[in-house]
Protein backbone atom coordinates (compact mmCIF):
# COMPACT_ATOMS: atom_id res chain seq x y z
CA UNK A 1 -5.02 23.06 8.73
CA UNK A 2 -5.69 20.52 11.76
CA UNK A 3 -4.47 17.39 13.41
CA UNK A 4 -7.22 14.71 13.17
CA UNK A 5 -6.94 11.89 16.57
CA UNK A 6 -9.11 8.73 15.85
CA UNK A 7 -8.54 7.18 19.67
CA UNK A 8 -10.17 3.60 20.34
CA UNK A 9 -13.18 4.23 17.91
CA UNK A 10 -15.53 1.19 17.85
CA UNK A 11 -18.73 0.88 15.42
CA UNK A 12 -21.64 -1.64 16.23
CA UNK A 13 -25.04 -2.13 14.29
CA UNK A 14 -26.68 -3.36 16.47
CA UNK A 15 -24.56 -6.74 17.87
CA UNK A 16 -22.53 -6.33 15.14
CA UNK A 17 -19.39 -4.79 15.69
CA UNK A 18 -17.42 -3.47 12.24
CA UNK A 19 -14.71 -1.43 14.14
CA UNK A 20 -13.12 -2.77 16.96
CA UNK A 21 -10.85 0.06 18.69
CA UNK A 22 -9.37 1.88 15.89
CA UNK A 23 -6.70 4.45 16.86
CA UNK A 24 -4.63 6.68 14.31
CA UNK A 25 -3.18 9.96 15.09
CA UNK A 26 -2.51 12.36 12.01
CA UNK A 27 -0.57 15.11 12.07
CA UNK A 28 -1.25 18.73 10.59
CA UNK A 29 -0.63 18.81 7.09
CA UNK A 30 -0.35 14.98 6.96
CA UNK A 31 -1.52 12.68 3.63
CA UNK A 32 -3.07 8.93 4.98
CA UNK A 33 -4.59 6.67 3.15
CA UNK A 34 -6.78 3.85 4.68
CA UNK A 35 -6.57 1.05 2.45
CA UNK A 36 -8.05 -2.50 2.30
CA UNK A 37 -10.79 -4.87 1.00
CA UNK A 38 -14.53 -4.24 0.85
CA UNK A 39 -15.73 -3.96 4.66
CA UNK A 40 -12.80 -3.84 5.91
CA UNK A 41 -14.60 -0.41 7.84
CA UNK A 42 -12.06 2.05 6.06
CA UNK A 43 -15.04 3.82 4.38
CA UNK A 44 -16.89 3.59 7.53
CA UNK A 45 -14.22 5.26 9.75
CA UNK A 46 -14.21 7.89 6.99
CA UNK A 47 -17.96 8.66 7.70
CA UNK A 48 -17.62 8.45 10.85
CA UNK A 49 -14.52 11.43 11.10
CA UNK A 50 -17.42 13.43 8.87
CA UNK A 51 -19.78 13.04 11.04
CA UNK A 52 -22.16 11.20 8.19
CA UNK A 53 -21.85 7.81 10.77
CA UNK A 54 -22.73 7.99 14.95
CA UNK A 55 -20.00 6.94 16.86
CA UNK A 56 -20.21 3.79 18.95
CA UNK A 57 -17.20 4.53 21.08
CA UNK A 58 -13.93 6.81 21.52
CA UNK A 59 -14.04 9.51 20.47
CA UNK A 60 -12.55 11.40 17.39
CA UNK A 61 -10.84 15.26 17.83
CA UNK A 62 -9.95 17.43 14.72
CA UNK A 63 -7.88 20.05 16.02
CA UNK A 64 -7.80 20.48 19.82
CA UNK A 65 -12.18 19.84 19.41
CA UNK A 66 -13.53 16.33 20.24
CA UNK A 67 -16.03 16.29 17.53
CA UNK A 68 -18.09 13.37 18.44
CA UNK A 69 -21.40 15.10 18.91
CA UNK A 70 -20.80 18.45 16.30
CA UNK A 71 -22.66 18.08 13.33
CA UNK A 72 -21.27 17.91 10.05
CA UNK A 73 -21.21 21.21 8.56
CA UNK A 74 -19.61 22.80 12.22
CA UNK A 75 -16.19 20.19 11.65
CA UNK A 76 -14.70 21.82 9.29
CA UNK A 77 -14.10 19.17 6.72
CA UNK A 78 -14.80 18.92 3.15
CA UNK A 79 -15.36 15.79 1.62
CA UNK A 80 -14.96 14.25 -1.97
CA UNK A 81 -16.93 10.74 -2.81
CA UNK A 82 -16.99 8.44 -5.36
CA UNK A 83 -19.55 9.65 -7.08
CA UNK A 84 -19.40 13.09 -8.25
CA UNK A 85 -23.32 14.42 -7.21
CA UNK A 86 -22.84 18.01 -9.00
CA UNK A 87 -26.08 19.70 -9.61
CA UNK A 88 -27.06 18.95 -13.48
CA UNK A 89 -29.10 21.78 -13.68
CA UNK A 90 -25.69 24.56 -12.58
CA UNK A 91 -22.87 25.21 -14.50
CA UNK A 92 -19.25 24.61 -12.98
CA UNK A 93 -18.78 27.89 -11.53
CA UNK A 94 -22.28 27.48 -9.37
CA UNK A 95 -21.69 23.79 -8.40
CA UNK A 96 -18.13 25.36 -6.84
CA UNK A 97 -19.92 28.00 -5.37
CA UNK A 98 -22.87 26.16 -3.74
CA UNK A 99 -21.61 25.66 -0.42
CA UNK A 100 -20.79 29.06 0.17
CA UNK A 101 -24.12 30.64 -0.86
CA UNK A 102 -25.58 28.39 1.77
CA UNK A 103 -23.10 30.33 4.18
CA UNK A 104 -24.17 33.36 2.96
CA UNK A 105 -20.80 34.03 2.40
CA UNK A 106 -20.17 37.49 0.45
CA UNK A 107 -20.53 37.23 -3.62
CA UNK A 108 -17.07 38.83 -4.01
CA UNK A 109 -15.37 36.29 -1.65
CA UNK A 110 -17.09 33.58 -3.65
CA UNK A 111 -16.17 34.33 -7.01
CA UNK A 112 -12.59 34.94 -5.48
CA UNK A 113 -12.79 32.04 -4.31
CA UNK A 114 -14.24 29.86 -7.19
CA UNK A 115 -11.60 31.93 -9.59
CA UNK A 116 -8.61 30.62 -7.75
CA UNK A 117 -9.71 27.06 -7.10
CA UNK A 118 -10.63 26.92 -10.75
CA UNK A 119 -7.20 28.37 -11.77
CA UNK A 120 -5.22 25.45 -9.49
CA UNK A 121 -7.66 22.70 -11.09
CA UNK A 122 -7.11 23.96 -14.43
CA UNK A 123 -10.83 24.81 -14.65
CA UNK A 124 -10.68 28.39 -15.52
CA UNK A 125 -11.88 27.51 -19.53
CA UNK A 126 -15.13 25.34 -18.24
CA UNK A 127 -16.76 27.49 -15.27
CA UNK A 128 -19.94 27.85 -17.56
CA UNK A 129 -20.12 24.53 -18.68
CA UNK A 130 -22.80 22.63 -16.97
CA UNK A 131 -21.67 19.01 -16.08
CA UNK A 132 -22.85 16.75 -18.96
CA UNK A 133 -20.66 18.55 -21.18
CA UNK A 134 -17.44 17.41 -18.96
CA UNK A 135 -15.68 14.46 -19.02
CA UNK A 136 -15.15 11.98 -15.88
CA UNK A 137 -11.52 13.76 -14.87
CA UNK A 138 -13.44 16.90 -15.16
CA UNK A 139 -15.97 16.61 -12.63
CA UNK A 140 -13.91 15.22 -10.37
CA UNK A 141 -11.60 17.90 -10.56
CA UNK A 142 -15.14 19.93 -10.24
CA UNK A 143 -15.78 18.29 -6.84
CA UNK A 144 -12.43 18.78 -6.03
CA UNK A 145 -12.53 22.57 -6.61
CA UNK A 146 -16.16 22.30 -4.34
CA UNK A 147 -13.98 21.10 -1.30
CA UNK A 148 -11.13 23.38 -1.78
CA UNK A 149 -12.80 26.83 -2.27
CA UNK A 150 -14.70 25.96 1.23
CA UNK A 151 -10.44 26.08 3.20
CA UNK A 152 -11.14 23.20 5.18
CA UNK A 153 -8.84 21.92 7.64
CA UNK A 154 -9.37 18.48 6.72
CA UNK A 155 -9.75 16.98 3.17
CA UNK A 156 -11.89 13.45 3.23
CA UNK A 157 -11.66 11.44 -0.17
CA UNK A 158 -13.76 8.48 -0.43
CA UNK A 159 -11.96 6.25 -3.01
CA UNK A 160 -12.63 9.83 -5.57
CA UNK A 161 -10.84 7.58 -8.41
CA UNK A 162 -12.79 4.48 -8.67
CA UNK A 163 -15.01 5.31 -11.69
CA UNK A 164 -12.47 6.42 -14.05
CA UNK A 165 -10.31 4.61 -16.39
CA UNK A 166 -7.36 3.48 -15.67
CA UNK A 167 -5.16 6.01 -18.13
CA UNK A 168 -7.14 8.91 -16.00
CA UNK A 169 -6.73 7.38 -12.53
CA UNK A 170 -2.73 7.60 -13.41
CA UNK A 171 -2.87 10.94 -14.36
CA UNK A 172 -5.50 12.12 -11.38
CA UNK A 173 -2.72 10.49 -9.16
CA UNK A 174 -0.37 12.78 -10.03
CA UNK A 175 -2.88 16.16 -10.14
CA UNK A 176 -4.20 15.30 -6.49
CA UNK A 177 -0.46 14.09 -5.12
CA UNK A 178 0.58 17.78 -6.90
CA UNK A 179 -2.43 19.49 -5.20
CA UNK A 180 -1.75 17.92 -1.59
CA UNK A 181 1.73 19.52 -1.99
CA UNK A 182 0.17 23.06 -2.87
CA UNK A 183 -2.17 22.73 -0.45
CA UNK A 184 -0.64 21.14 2.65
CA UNK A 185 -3.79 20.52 4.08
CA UNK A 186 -4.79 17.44 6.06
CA UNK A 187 -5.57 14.84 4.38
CA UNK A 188 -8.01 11.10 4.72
CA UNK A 189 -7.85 9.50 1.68
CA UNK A 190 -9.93 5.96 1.29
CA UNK A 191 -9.19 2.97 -1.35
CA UNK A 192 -9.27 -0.26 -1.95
CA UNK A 193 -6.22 0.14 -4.81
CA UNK A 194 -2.66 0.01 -2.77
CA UNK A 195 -1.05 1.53 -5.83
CA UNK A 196 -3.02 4.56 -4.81
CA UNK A 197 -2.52 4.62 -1.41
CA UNK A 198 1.64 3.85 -1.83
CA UNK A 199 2.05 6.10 -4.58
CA UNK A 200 0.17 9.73 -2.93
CA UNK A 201 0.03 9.06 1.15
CA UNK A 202 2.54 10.23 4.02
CA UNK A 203 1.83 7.18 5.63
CA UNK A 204 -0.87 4.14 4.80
CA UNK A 205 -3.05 2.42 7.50
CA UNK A 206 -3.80 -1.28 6.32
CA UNK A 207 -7.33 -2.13 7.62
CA UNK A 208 -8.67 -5.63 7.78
CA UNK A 209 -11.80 -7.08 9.45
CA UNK A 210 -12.14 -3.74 11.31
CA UNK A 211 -8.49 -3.70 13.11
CA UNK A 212 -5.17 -2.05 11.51
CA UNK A 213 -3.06 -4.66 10.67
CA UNK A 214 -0.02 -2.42 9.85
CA UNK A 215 -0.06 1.69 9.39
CA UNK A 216 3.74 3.53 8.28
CA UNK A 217 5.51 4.94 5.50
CA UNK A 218 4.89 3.11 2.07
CA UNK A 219 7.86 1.75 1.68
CA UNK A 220 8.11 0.92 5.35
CA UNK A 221 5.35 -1.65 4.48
CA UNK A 222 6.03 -2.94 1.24
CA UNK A 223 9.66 -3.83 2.20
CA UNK A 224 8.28 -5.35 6.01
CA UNK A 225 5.30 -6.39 6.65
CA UNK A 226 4.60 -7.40 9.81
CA UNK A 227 2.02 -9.92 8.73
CA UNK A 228 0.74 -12.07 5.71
CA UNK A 229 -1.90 -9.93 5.41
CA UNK A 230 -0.20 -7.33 4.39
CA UNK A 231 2.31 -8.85 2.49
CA UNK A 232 -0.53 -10.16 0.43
CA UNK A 233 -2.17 -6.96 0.02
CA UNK A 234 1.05 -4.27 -0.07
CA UNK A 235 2.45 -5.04 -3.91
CA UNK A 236 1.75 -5.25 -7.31
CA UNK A 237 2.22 -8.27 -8.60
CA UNK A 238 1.26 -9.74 -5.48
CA UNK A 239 3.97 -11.56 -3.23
CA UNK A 240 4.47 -15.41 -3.94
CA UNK A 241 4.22 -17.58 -0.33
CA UNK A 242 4.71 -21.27 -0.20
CA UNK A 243 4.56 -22.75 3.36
CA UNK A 244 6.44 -25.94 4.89
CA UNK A 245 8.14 -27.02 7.40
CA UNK A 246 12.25 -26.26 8.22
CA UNK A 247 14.61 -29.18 8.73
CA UNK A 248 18.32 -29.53 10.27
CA UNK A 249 19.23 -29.43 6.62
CA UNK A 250 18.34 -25.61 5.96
CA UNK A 251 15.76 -26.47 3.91
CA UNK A 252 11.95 -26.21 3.59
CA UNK A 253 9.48 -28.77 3.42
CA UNK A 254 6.89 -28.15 1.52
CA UNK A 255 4.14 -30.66 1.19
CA UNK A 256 6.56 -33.41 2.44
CA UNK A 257 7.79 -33.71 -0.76
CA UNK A 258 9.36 -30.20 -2.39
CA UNK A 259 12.51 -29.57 -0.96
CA UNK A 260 14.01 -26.52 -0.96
CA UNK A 261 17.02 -25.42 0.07
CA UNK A 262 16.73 -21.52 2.30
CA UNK A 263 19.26 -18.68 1.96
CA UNK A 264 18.60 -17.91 5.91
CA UNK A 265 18.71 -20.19 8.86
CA UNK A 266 14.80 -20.31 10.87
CA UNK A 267 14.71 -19.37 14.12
CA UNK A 268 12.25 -21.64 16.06
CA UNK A 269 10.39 -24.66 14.70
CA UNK A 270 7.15 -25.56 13.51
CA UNK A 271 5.46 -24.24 10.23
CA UNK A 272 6.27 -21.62 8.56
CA UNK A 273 5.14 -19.18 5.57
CA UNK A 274 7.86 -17.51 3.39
CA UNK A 275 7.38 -14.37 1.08
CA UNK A 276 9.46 -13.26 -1.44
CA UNK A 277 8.56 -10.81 -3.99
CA UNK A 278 7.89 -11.63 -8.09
CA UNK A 279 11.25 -8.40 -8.87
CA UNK A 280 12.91 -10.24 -6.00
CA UNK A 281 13.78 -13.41 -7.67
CA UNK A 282 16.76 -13.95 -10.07
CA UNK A 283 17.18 -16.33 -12.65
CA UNK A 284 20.23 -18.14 -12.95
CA UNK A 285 22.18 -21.41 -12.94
CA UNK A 286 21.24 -22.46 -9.75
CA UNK A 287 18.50 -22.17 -7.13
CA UNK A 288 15.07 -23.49 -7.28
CA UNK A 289 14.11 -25.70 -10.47
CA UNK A 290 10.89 -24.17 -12.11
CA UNK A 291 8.34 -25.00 -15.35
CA UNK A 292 7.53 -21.73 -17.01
CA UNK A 293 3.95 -21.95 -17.44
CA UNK A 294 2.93 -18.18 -18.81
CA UNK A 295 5.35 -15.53 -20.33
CA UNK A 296 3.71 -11.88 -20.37
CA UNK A 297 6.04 -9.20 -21.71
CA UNK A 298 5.17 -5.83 -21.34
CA UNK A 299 8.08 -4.01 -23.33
CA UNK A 300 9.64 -2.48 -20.26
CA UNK A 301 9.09 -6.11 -18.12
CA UNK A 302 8.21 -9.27 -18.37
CA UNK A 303 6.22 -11.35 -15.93
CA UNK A 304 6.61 -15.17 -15.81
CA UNK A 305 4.14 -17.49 -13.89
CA UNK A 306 5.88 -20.78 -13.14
CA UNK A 307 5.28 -24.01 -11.28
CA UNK A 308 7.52 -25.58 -8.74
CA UNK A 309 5.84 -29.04 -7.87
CA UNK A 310 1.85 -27.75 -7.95
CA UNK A 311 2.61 -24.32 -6.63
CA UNK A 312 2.43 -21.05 -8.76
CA UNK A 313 5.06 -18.47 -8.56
CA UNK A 314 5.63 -15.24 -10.05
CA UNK A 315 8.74 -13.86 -11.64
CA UNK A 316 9.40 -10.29 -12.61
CA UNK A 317 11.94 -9.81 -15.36
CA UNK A 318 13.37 -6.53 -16.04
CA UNK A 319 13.38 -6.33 -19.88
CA UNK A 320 12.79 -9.04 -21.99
CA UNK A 321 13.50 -12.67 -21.63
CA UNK A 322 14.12 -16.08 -23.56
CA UNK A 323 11.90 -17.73 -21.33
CA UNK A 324 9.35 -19.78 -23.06
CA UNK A 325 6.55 -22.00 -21.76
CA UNK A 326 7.65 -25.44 -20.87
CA UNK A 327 11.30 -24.54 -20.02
CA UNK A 328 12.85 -25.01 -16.94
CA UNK A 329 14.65 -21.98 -14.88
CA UNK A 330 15.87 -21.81 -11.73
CA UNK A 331 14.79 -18.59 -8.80
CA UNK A 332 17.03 -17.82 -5.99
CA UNK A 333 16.24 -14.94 -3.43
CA UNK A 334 18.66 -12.84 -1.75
CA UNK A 335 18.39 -13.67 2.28
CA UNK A 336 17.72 -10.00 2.81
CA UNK A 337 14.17 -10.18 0.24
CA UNK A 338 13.09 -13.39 1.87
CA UNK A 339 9.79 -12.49 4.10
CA UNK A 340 9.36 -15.60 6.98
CA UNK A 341 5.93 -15.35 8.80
CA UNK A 342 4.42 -17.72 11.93
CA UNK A 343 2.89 -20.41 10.33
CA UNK A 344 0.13 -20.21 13.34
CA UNK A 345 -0.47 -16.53 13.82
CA UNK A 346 1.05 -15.09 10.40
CA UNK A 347 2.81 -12.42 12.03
CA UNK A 348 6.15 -11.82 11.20
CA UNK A 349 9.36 -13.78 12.45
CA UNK A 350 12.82 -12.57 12.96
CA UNK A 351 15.57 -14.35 10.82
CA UNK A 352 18.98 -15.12 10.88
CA UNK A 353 21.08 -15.39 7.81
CA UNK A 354 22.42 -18.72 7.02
């Protein structure tokens, strides 16, 4: 196992520049996930740590061994794409073994090897099985078992889930979450799905335009994010915003004609942006007046789109409901789930409780 430091990396084609000073230090053992939208650069900092992508500047050390100018196959990294690229023409057991017959590695350390990756993948009943006779979860947990019988110090997953359905992305999750603990090796995984990233990493770097917007703990982000950025992207359903103006009154103005009345007092003036979460808001006698527009239950939840004025907002029922389109409810938010962002810069501000 190995530390991985990414220190000020940068990434230009040409006068374009895609990553602009990226630093993230992870620790031995450690899980990350860099998350965000399509060319955001995640996939391209991912490259870049394999050595598949020429640095443009900093540098990048695995272990105590700047590895800017080492080629691939000398960092000690194995890496697991989207696509699964298994030889058609070699059955599982050979596809494992590949890498390590191009090592010359010993034929008794190999099937070793092969024999015990295949035994944590649950593989052991398809090693002669060539790869059209496996389903999607199956050669993925066949690429896996490539990476793992090489002992790398560092594991590199480029968004490994993204063509399976959803039922097998749930329960591939859980097998590569269960494998990280097993393991304990170092880990880079790369998506563009949060719920991924929250539900297997240590820690999740939130990537956007080629700068980290935020990078902690999951839950560290999801319950404060320091900008509308990630607010936006941390969360499933996403958070609702509406943005106005505060007045001496303690209430927002929003489109200088939707009052309502805040649960904290504002510090500082101007325009603001305020986040509160679809589980966060209760229903209730009092609080905001809404039009239920859209009731989806889900057995376990229901989810209920509503309109205050012309804005949308998203409700999050635990259960079941008697909510129907056209009737009015009314949302309140607890001061400590209301998220109040810079109406300017959309970075988080401080509040006060009214």
């Amino acid at each position: 196992m190995s530390t991985v430091g990414i220190r000020d990396v940068r990434k230009s084609y040409g006068q374009v520049e895609v990553l602009h000073g990226v630093s993230i230090d992870i620790g031995d053992g450690e899980f990350v996930a860099l998350v965000g939208p399509s060319g955001c650069g995640k996939s391209t900092l991912l490259r870049m740590v394999a050595g598949l992508e020429e640095i443009s500047g900093g540098e990048i050390a695995i272990g105590a061994r700047v590895v800017n100018d080492i080629v691939p196959k000398d960092r000690d990294i194995a890496m697991v794409f989207q696509n699964y690229a298994l030889y058609p023409h070699m059955n599982v057991r050979d596809n494992m073994g590949f890498a390590l017959r191009q090592r010359r590695t010993p034929r008794a350390e190999i099937a070793q090897r092969v024999n015990e990756a295949a035994r944590i993948l649950g593989l052991e009943h398809l090693l002669e099985r060539k790869p059209r006779q496996l389903s999607g979860g199956q050669r993925q947990r066949v690429a896996m078992g490539r990476a793992i019988v090489r002992n790398p110090n560092v594991f590199l997953f480029d968004e490994p889930l993204s063509n399976l359905d959803a039922k097998l992305r749930v329960q591939m999750r859980s097998e590569l979450k269960e494998l990280h603990q097993r393991l304990g090796v170092t880990t880079i995984y790369v998506t563009h799905d949060q719920i991924e990233a929250m539900t297997l990493a240590d820690r999740v770097v939130v990537m956007n335009g080629g700068v980290i917007e935020q990078m902690g703990p999951p839950l560290e982000l999801y319950d404060r994010p320091e900008s509308l950025f990630v607010a936006a992207f941390i969360g499933s359903p996403p958070m609702n915003f509406l943005e106005g103006t505060p007045d001496d009154a303690g209430r927002l103005i929003v489109d200088d004609r939707l009052a309502m009345a805040l649960p904290v007092k504002l510090a500082g003036s101007g325009r603001v942006t305020i986040g509160f979460r679809p589980e966060h808001i209760h229903l209730g006698e009092a609080g905001w007046p809404a039009t239920v527009s859209v009731v989806e239950p889900t057995g376990s939840e229901t989810q209920i789109t509503a309109r205050m004025d012309d804005h949308v907002v998203r409700v999050l029922v635990r259960g079941r409901t008697e909510a129907r389109p056209g009737d009015t409810i009314h949302l309140s938010v607890k001061p400590a789930d209301l998220h109040v962002f810079d109406g300017a810069t959309g970075r988080r501000s401080e509040v006060a409780h009214a």
